[in-house]
C-alpha atoms as a PDB file:
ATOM      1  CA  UNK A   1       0.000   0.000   0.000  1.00  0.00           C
ATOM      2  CA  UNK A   2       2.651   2.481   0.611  1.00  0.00           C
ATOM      3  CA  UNK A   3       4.445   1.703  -2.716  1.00  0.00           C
ATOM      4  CA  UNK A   4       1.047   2.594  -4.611  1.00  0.00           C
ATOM      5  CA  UNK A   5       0.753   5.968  -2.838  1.00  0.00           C
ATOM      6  CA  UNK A   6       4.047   6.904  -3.191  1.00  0.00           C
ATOM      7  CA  UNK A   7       3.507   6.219  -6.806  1.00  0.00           C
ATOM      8  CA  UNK A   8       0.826   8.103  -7.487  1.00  0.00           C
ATOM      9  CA  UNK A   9       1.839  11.429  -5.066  1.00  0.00           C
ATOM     10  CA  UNK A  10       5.278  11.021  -7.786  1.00  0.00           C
ATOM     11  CA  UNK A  11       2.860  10.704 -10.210  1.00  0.00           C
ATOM     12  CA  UNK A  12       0.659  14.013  -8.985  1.00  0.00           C
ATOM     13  CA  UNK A  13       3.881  16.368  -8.238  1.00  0.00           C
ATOM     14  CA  UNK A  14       5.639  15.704 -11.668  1.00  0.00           C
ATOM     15  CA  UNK A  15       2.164  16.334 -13.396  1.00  0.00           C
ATOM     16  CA  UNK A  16       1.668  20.069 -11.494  1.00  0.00           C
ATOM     17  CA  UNK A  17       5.685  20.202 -12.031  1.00  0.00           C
ATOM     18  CA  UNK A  18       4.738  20.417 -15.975  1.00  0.00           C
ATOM     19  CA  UNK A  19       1.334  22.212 -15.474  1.00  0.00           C
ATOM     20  CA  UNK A  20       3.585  25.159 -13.375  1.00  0.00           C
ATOM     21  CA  UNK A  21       6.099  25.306 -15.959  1.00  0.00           C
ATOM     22  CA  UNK A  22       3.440  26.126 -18.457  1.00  0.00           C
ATOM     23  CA  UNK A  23       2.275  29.258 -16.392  1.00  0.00           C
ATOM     24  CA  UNK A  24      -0.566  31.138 -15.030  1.00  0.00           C
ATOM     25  CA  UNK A  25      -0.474  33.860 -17.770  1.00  0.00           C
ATOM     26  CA  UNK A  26       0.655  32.075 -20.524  1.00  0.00           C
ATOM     27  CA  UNK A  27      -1.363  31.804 -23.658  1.00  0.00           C
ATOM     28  CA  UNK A  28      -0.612  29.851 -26.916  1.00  0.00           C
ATOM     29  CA  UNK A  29      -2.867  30.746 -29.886  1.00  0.00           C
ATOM     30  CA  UNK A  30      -2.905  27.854 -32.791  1.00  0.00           C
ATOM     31  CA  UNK A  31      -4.567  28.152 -36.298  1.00  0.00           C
ATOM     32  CA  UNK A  32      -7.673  26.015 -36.722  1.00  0.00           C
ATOM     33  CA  UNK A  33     -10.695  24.841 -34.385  1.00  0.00           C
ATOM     34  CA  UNK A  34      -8.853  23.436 -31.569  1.00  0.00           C
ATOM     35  CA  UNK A  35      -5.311  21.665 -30.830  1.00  0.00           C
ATOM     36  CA  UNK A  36      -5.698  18.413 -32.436  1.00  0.00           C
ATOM     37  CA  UNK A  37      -6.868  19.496 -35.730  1.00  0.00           C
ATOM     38  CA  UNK A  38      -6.077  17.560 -38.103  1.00  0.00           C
ATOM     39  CA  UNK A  39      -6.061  20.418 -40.776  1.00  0.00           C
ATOM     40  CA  UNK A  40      -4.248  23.160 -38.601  1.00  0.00           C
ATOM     41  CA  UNK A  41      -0.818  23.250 -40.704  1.00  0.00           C
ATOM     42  CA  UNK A  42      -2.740  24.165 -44.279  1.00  0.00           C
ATOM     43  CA  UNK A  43      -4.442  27.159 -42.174  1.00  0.00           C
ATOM     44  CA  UNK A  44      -2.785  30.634 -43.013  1.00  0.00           C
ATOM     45  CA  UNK A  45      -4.502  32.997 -41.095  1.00  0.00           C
ATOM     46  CA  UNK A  46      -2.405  33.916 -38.191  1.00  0.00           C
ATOM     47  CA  UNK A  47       0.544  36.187 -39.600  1.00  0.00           C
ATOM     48  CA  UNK A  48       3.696  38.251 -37.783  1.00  0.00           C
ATOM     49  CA  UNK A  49       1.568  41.281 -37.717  1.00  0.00           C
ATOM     50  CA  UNK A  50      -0.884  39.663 -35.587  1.00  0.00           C
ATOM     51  CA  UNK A  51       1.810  39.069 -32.875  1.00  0.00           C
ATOM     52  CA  UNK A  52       2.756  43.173 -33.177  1.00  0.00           C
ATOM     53  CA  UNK A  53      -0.725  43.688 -32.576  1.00  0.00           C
ATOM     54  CA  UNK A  54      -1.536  41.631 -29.668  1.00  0.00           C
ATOM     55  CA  UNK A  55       2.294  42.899 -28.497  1.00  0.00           C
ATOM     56  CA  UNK A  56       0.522  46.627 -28.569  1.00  0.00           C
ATOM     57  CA  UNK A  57      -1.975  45.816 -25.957  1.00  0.00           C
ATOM     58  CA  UNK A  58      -1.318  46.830 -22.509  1.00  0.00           C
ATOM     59  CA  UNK A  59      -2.104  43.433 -20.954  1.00  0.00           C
ATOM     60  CA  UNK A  60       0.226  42.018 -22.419  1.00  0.00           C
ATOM     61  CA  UNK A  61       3.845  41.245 -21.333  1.00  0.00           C
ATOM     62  CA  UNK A  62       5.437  39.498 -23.727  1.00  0.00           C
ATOM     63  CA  UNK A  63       4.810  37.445 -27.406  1.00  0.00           C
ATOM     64  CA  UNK A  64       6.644  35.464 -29.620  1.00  0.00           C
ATOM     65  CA  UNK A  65       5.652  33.921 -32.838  1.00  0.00           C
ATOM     66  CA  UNK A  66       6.967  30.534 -33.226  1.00  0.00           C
ATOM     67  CA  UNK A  67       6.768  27.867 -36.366  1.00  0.00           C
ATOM     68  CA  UNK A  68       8.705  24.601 -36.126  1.00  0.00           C
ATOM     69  CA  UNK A  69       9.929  22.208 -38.525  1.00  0.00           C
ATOM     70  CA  UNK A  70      12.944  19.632 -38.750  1.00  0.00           C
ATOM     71  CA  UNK A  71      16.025  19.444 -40.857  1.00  0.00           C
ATOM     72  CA  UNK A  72      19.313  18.218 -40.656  1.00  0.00           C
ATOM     73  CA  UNK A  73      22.038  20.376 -38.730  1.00  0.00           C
ATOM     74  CA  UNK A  74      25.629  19.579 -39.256  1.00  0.00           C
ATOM     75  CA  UNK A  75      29.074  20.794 -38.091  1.00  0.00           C
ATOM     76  CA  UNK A  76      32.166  19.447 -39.767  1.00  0.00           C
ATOM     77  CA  UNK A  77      32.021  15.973 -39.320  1.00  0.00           C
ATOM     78  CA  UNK A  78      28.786  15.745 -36.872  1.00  0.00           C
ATOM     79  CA  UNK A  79      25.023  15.595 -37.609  1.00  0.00           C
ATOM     80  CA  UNK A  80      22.094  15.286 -36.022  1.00  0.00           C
ATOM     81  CA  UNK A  81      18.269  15.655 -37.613  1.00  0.00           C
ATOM     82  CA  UNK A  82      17.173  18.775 -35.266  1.00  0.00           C
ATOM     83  CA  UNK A  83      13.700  20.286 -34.538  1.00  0.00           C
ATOM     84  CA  UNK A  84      13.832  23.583 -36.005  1.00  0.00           C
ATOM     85  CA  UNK A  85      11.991  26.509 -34.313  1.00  0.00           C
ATOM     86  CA  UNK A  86      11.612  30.137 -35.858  1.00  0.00           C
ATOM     87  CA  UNK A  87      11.227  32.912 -32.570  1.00  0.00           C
ATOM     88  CA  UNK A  88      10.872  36.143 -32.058  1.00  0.00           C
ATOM     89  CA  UNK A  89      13.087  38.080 -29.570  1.00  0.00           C
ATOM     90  CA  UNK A  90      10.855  37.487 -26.678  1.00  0.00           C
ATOM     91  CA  UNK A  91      10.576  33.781 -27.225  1.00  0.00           C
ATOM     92  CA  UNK A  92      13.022  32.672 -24.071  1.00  0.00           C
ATOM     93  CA  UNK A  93      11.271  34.887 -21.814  1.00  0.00           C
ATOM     94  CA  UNK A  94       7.850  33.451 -22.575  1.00  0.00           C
ATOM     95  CA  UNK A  95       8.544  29.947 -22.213  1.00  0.00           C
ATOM     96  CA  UNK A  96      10.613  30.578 -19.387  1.00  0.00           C
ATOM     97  CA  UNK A  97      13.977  29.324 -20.514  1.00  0.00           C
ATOM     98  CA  UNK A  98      17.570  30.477 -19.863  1.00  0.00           C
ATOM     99  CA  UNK A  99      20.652  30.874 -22.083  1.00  0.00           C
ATOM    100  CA  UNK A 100      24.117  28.694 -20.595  1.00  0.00           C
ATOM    101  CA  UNK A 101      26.258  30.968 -23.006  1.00  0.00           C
ATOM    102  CA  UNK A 102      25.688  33.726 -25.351  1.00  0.00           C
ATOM    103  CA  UNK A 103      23.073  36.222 -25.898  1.00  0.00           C
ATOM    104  CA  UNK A 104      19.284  35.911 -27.122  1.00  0.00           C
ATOM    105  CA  UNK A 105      17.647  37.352 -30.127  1.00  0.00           C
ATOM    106  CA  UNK A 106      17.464  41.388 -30.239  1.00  0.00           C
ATOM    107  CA  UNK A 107      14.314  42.561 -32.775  1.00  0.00           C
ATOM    108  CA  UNK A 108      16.763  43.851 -35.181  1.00  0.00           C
ATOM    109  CA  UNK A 109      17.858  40.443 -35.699  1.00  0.00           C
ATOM    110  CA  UNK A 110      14.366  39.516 -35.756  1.00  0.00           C
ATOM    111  CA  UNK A 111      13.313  41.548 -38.097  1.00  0.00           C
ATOM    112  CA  UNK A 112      16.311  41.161 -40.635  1.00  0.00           C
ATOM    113  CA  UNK A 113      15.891  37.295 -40.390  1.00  0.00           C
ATOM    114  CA  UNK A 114      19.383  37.090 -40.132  1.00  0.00           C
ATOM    115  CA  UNK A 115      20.982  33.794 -40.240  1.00  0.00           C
ATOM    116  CA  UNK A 116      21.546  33.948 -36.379  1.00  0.00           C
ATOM    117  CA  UNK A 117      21.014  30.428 -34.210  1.00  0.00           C
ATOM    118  CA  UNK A 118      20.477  29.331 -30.315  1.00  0.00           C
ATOM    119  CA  UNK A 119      21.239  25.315 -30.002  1.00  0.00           C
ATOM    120  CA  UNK A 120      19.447  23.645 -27.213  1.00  0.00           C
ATOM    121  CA  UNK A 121      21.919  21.625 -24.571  1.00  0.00           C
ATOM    122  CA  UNK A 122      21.150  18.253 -26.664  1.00  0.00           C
ATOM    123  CA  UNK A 123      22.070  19.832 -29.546  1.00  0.00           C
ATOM    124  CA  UNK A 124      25.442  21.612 -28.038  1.00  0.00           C
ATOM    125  CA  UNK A 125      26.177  18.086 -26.827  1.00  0.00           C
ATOM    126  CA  UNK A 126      25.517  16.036 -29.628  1.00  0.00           C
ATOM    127  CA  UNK A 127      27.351  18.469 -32.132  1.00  0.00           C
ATOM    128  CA  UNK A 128      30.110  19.857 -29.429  1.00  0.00           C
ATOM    129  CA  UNK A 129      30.560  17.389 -26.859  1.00  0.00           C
ATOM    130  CA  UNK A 130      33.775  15.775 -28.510  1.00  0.00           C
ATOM    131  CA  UNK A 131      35.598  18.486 -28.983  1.00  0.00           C
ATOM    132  CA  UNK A 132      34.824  20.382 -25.965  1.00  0.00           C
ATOM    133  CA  UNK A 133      34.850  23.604 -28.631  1.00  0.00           C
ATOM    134  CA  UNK A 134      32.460  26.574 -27.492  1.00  0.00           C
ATOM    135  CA  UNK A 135      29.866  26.777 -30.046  1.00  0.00           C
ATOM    136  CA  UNK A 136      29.150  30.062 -29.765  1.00  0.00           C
ATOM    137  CA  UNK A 137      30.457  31.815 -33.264  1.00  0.00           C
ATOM    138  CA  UNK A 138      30.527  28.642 -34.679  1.00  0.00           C
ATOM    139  CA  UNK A 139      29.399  28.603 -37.924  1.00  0.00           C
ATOM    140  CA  UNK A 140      26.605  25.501 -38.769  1.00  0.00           C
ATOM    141  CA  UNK A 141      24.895  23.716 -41.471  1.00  0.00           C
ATOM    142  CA  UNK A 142      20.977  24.007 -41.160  1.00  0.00           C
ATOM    143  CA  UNK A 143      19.862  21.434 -43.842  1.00  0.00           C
ATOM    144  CA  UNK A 144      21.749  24.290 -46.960  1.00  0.00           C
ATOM    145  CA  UNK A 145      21.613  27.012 -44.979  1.00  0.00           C
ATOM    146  CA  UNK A 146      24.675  28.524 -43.022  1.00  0.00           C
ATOM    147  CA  UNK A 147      23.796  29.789 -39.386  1.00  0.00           C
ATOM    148  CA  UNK A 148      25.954  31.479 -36.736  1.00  0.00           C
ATOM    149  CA  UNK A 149      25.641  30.203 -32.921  1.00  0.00           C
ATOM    150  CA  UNK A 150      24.905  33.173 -30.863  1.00  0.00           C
ATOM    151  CA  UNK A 151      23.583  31.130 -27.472  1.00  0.00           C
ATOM    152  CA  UNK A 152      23.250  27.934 -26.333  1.00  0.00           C
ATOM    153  CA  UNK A 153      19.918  27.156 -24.203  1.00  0.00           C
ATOM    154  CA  UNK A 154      19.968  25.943 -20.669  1.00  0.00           C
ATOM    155  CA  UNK A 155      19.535  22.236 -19.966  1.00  0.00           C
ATOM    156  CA  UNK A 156      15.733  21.903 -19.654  1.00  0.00           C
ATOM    157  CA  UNK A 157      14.673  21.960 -16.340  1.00  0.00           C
ATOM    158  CA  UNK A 158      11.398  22.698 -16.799  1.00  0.00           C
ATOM    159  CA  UNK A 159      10.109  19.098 -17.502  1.00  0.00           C
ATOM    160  CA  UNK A 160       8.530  19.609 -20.642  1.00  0.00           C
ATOM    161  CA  UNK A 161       9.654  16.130 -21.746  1.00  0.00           C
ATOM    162  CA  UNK A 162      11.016  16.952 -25.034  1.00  0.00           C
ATOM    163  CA  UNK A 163      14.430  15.182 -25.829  1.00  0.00           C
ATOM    164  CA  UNK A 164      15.006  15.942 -29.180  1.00  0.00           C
ATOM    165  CA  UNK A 165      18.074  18.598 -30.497  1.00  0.00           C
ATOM    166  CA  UNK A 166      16.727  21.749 -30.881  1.00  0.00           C
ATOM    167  CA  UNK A 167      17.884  24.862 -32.822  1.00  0.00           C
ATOM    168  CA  UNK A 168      15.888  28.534 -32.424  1.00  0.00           C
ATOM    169  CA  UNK A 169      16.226  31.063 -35.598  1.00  0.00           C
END
């Protein structure tokens, strides 16, 4: 009996762990009816300016667009298949996570697009580990397009269960 409580109070504090982590004034808008729909990538209707807009509003602290994808991310002779996530400047702050090394996005590199990258840990490990090289000013391969580390991402400690390498542009 005491193994099955212990269990499920584990259970109960790593679930409000990842429900904390989320926030209590966080709020992530997605294109179509709800979450799960099925049709939600062909949808077009949320744009950058929408972001500026809901920036404008008094309420509000802090917004980042974001749009993910995957690709392949190589330096010399390491490689890993990456999840690929395009920020704005304010994207760290809103999901609560903290650079290890460098410096986040500024809205001038924002708004340039400039070819400007922040690795995740996995991803500094996987590409860096070996070597025991900084990345930062390292210059990368994102699938054929070159990128320049500016910041490496904290180890997660925020539970959100992801374990993939990630890069932010």
């Amino acid at each position: 009996m005491v193994t099955v409580v212990g269990l499920v109070e584990g259970a109960r504090e790593q679930t409000l762990r990842r429900i904390n982590f989320l926030g209590t004034n966080v709020i992530s808008i997605y294109p179509g009816k709800d979450f799960f729909d099925e049709f939600a990538g062909a949808i077009r209707t949320l744009v950058p300016a929408d972001a500026a807009a809901l920036a404008r509003q008094g309420y509000v602290d802090s917004v980042s667009p974001e749009l993910g994808t995957s690709a392949p991310l190589r330096y010399r002779n390491k490689a890993a298949n990456v999840d690929v996530i395009g920020v704005g400047e304010s994207y760290f702050l809103v999901r609560g996570l903290a650079l290890a090394a460098g410096r986040p996005f500024t809205a001038q590199q924002v708004a340039q697009a400039t070819t400007d990258a922040i690795i995740d840990d996995n991803a500094r490990r996987t590409l860096f580990a070996a070597t025991g090289q900084s990345p930062l000013g390292q210059i990368l391969l994102l699938n054929t397009m070159a990128v320049r580390v500016v910041g490496v991402a904290a180890a997660d400690t925020n539970v959100t269960g992801y374990r993939s390498d990630r890069i932010h542009i």
